[in-house]
N, C-alpha and C. Protein backbone atom coordinates (compact mmCIF):
# COMPACT_ATOMS: atom_id res chain seq x y z
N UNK A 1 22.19 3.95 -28.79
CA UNK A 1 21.92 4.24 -27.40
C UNK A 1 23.17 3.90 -26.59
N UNK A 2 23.92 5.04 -25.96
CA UNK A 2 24.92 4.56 -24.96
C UNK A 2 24.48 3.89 -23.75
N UNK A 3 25.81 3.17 -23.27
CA UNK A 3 25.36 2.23 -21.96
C UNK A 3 24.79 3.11 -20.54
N UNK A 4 25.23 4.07 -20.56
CA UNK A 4 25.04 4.70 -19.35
C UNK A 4 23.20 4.81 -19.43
N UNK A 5 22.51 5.11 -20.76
CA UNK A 5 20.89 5.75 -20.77
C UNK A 5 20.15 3.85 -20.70
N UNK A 6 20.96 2.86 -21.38
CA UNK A 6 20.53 1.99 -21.16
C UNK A 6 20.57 1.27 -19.50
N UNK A 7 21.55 1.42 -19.12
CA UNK A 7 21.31 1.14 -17.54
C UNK A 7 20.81 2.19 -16.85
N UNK A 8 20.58 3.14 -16.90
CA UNK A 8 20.12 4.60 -16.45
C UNK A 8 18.33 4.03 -16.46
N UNK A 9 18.06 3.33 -17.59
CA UNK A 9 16.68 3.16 -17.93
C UNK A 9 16.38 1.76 -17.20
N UNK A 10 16.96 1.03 -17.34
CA UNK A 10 16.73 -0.52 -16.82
C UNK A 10 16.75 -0.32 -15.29
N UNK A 11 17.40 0.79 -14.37
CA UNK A 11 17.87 0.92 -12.68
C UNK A 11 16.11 2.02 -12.19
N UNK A 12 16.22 3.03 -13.20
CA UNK A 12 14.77 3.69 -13.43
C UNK A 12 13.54 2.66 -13.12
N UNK A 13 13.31 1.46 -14.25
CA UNK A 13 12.13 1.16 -14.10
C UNK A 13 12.28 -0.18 -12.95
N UNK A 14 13.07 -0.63 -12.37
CA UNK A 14 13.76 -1.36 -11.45
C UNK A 14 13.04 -0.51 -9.85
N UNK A 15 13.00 0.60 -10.08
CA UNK A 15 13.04 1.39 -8.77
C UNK A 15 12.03 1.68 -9.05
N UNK A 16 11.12 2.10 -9.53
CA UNK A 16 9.72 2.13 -10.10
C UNK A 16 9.08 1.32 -9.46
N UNK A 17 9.43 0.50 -9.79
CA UNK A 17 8.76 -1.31 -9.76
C UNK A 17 8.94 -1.56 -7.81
N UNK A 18 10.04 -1.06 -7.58
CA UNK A 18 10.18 -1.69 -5.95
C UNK A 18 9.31 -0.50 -5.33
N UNK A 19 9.30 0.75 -5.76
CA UNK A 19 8.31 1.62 -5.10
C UNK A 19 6.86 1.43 -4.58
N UNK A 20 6.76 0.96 -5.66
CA UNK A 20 5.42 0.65 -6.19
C UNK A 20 4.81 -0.70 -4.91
N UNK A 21 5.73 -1.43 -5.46
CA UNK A 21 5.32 -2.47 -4.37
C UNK A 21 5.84 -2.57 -2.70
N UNK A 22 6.74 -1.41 -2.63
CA UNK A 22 6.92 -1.15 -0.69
C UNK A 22 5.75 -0.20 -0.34
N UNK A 23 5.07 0.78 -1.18
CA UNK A 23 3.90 0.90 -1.03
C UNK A 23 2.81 0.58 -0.42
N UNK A 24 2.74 -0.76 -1.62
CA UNK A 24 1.54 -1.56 -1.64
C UNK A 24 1.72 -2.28 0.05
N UNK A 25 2.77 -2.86 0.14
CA UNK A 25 3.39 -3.25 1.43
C UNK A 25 3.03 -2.54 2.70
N UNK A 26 3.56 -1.13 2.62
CA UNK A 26 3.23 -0.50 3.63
C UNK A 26 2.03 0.35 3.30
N UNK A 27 1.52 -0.21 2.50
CA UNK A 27 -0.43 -0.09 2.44
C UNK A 27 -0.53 1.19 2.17
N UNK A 28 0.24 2.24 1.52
CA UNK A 28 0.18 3.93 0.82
C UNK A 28 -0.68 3.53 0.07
N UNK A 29 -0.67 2.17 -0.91
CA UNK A 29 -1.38 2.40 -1.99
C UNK A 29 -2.31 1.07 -1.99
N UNK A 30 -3.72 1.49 -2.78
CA UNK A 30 -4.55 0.66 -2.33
C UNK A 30 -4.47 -0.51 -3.46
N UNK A 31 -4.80 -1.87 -3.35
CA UNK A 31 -4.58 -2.73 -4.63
C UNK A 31 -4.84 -2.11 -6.31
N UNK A 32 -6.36 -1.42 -6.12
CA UNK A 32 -7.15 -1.37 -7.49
C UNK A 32 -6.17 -0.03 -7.99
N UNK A 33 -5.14 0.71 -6.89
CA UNK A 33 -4.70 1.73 -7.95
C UNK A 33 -2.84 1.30 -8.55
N UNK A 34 -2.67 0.05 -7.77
CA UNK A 34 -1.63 -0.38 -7.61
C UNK A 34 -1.64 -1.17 -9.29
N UNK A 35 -2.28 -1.75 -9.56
CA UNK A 35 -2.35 -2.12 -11.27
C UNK A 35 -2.04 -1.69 -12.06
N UNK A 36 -2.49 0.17 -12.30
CA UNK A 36 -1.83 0.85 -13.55
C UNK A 36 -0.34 1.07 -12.80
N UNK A 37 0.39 0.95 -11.89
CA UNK A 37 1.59 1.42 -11.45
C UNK A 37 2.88 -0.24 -11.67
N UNK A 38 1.40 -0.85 -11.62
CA UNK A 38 2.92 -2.05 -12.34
C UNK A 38 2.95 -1.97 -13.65
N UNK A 39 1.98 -1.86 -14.01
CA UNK A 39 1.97 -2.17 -15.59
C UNK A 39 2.66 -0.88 -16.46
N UNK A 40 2.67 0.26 -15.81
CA UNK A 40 3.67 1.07 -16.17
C UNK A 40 4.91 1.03 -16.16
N UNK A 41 5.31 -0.16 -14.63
CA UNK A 41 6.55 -0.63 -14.24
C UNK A 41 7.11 -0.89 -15.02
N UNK A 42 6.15 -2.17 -15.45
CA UNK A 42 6.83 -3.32 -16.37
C UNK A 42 7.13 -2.97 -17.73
N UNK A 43 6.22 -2.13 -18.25
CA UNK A 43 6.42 -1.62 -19.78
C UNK A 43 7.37 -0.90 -19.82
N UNK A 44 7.76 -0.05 -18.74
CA UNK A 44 9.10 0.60 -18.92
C UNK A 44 10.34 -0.17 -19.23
N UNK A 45 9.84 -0.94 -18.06
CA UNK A 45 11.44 -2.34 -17.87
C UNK A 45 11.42 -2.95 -19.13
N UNK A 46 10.34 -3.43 -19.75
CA UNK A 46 10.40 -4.11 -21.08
C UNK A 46 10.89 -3.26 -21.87
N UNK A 47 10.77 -1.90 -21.85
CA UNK A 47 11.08 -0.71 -23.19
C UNK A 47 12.28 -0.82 -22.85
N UNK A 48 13.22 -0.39 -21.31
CA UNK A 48 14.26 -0.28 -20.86
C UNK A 48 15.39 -1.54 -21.33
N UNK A 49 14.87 -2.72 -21.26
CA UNK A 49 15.75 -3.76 -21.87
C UNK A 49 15.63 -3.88 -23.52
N UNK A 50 14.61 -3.84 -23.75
CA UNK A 50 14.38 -4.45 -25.33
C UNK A 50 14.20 -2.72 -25.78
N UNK A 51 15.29 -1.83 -26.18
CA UNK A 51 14.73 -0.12 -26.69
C UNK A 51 13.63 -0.56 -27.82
N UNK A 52 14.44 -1.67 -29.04
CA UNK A 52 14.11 -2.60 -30.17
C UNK A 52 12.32 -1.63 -30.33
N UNK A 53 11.93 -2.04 -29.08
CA UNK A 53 10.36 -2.46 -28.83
C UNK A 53 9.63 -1.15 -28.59
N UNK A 54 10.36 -0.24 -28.76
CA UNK A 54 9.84 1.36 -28.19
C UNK A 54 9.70 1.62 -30.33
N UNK A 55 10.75 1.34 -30.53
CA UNK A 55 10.91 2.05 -32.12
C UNK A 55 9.86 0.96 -32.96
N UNK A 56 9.85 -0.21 -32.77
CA UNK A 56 8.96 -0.87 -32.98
C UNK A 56 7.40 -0.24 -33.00
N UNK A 57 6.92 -0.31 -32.14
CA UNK A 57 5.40 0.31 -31.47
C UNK A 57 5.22 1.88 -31.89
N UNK A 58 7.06 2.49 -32.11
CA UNK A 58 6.19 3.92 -32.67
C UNK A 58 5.83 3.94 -34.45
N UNK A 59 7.11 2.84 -34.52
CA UNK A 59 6.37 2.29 -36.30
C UNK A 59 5.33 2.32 -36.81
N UNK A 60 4.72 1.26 -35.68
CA UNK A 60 3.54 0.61 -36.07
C UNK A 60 2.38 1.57 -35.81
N UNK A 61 2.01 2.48 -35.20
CA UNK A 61 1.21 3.43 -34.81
C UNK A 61 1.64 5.02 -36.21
N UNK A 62 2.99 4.30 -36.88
CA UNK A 62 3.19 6.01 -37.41
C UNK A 62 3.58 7.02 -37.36
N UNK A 63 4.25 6.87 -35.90
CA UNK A 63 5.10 8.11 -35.32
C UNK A 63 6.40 7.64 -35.85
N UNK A 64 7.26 8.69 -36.19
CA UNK A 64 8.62 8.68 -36.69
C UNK A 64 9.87 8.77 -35.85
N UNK A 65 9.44 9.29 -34.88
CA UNK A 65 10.20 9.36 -33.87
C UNK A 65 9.86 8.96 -32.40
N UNK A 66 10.56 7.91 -32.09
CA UNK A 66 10.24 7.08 -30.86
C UNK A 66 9.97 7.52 -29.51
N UNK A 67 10.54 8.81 -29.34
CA UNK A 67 10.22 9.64 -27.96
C UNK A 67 9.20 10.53 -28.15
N UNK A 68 8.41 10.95 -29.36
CA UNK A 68 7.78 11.56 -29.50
C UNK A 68 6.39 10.38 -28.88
N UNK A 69 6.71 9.04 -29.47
CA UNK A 69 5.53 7.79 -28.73
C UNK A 69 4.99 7.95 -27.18
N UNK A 70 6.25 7.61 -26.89
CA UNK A 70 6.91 8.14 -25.48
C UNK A 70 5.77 9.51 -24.74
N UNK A 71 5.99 10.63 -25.16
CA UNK A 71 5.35 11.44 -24.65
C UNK A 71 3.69 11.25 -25.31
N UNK A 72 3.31 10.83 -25.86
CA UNK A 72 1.77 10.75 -26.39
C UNK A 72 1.53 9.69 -25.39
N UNK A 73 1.68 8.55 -25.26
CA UNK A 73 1.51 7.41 -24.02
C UNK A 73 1.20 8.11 -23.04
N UNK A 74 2.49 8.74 -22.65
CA UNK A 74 2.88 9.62 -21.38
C UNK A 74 1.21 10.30 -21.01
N UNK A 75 0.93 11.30 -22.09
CA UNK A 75 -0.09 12.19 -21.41
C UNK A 75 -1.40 11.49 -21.57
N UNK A 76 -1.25 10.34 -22.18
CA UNK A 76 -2.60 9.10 -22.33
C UNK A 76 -2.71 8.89 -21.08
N UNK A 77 -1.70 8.89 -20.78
CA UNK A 77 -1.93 7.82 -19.05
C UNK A 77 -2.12 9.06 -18.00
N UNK A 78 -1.37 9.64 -17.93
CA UNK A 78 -1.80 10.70 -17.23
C UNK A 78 -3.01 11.87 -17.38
N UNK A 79 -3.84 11.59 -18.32
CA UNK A 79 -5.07 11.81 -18.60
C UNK A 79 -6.20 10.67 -17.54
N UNK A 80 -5.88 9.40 -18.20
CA UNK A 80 -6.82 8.18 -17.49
C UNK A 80 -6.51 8.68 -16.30
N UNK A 81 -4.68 8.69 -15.49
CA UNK A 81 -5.02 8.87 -14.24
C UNK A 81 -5.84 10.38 -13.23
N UNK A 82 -5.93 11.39 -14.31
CA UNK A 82 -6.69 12.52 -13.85
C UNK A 82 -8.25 11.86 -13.65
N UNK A 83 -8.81 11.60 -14.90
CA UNK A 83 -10.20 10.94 -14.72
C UNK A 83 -10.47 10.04 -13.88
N UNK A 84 -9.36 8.83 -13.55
CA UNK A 84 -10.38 8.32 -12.66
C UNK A 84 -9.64 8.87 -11.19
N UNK A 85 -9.18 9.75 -11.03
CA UNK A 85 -8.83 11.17 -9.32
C UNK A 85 -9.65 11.39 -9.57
N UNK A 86 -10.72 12.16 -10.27
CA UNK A 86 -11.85 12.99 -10.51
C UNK A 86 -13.28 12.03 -10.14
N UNK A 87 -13.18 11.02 -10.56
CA UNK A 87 -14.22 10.17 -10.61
C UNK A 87 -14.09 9.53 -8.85
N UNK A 88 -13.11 9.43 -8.45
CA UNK A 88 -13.27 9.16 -6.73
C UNK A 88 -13.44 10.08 -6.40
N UNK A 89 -12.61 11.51 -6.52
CA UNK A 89 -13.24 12.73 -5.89
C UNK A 89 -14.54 12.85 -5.55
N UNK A 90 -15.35 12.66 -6.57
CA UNK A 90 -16.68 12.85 -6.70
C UNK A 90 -18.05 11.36 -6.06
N UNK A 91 -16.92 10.82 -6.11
CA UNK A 91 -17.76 9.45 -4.89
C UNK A 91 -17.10 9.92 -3.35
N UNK A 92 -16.13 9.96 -3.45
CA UNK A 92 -15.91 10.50 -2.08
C UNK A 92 -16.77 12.20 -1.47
N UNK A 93 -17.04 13.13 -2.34
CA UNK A 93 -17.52 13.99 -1.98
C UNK A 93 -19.08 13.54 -1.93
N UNK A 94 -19.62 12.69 -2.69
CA UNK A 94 -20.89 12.01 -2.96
C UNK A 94 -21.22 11.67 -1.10
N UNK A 95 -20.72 10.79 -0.67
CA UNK A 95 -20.32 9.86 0.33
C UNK A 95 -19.88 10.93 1.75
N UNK A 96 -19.37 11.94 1.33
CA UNK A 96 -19.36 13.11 2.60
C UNK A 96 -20.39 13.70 2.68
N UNK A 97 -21.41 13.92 1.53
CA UNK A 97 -22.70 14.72 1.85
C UNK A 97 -23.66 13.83 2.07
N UNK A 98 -23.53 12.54 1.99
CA UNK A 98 -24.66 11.93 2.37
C UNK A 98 -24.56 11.64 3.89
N UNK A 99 -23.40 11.44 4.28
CA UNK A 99 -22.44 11.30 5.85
C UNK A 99 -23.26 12.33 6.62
N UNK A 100 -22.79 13.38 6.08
CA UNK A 100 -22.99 14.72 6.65
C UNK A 100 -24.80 15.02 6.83
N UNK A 101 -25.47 14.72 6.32
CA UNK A 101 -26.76 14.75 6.35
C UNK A 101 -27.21 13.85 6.95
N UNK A 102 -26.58 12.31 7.07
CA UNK A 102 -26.80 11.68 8.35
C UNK A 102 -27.04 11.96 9.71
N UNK A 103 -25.85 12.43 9.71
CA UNK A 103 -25.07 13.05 10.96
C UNK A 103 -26.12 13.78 11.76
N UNK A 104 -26.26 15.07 10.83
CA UNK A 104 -27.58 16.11 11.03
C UNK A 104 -28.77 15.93 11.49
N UNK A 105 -29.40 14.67 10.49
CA UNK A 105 -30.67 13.78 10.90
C UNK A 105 -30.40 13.34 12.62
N UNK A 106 -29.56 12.80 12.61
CA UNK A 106 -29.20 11.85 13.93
C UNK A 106 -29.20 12.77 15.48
N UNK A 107 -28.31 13.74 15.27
CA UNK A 107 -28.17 15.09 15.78
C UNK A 107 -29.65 15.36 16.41
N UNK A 108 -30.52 15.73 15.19
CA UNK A 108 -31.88 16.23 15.65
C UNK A 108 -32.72 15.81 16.13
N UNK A 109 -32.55 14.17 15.95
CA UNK A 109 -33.06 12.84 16.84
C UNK A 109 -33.00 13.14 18.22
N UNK A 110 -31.43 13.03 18.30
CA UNK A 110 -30.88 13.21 19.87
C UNK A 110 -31.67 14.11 20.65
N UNK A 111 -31.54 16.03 20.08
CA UNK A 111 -31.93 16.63 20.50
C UNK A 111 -33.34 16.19 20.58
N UNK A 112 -33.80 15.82 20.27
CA UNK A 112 -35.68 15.52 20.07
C UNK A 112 -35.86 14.39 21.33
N UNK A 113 -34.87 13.77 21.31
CA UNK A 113 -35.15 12.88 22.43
C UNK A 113 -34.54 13.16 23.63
N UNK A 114 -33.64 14.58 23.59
CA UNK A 114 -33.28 15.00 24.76
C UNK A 114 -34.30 15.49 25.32
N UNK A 115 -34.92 16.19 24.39
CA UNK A 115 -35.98 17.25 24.97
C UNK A 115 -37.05 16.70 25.44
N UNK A 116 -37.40 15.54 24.78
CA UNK A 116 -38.60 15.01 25.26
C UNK A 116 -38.43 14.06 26.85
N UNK A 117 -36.99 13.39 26.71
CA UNK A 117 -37.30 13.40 28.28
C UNK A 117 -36.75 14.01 29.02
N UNK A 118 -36.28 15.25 28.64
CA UNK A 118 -35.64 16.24 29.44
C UNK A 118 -36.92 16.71 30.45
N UNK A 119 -38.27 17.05 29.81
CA UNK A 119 -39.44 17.29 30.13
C UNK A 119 -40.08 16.72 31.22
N UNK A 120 -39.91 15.32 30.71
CA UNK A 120 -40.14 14.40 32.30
C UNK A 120 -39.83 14.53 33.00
N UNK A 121 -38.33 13.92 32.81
CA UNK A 121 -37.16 14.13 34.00
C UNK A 121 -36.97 14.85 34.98
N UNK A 122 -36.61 16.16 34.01
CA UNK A 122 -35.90 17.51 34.81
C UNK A 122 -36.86 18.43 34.21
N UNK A 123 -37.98 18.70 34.89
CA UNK A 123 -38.84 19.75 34.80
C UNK A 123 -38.80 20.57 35.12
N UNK A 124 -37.85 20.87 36.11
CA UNK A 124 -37.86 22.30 36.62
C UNK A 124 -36.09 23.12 35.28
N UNK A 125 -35.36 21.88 34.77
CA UNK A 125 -34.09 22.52 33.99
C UNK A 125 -34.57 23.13 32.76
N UNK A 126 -33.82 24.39 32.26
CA UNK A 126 -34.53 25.16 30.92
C UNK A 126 -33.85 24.28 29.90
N UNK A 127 -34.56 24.27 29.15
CA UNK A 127 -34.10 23.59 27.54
C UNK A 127 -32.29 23.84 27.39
N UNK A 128 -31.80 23.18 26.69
CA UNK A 128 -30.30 23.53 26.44
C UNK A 128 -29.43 22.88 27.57
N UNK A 129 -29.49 22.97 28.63
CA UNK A 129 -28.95 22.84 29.65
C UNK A 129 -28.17 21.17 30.16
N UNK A 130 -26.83 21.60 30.13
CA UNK A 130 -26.43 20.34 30.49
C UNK A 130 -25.84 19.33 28.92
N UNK A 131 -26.30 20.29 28.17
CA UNK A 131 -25.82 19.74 27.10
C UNK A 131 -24.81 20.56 26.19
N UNK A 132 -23.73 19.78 25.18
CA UNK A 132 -23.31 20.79 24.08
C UNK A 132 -23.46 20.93 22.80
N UNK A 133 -23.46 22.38 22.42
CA UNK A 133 -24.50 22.35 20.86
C UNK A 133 -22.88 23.08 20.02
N UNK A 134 -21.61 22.30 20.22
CA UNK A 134 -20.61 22.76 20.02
C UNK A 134 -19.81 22.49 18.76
N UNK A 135 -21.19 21.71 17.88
CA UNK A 135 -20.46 21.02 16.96
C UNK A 135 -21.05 21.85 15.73
């Protein structure tokens, strides 16, 4: 490994690592997703200083070639991170239709209680009036 891919790799997961946490800092990223982004940090930085430990781990798993490890990890993780996007997607869309049907309920309240003392009130005003149905 020449010096340039070894500091190329060590300045890489260095900047990784500070991203990650000016982020977290300026609050882009929320704690619970901020975990897999260090720990990716750090394993880089560890691979990046110690290579030793990349050819090591593809040994031991069987792969023959160490970048080939590299990319199987790679789409491991970027698999987990599709599933759990998908899995908030779907609490967050969960959480907009139940919102949204709130909303609606509440809405028809209003109107129900416009109308009813609209009746009292202003008996001589026609239904609708004075109000907006703009939403």
């Amino acid at each position: 490994m020449s010096t340039a891919s070894y500091v190329f790799g060590i300045v890489a997961a260095l900047l990784t690592l500070f991203t990650v946490i000016e982020l977290l800092r300026r609050r882009r990223l929320r704690e619970r997703h901020i975990v897999w982004w260090l720990i990716f940090g750090v394993l880089v930085l560890i691979i990046a200083v110690f290579p030793s430990v990349l050819v090591w781990l593809a040994s031991a798993v069987g792969i023959a070639i160490p970048i080939n490890f590299v990319f199987f990890v790679s789409i491991i993780a970027l698999f987990l991170v599709s599933l759990q996007q998908s899995a908030e997607a779907t609490r967050l869309e969960n959480k907009t239709r139940v919102l949204a049907e709130d909303v609606a309920l509440l809405e028809l309240r209003v109107r129900d209680l416009e109308d009813s003392a609209g009746g009292r009130d202003r008996g001589s005003e026609t239904p609708g009036e004075g109000r907006s149905d703009s939403l």
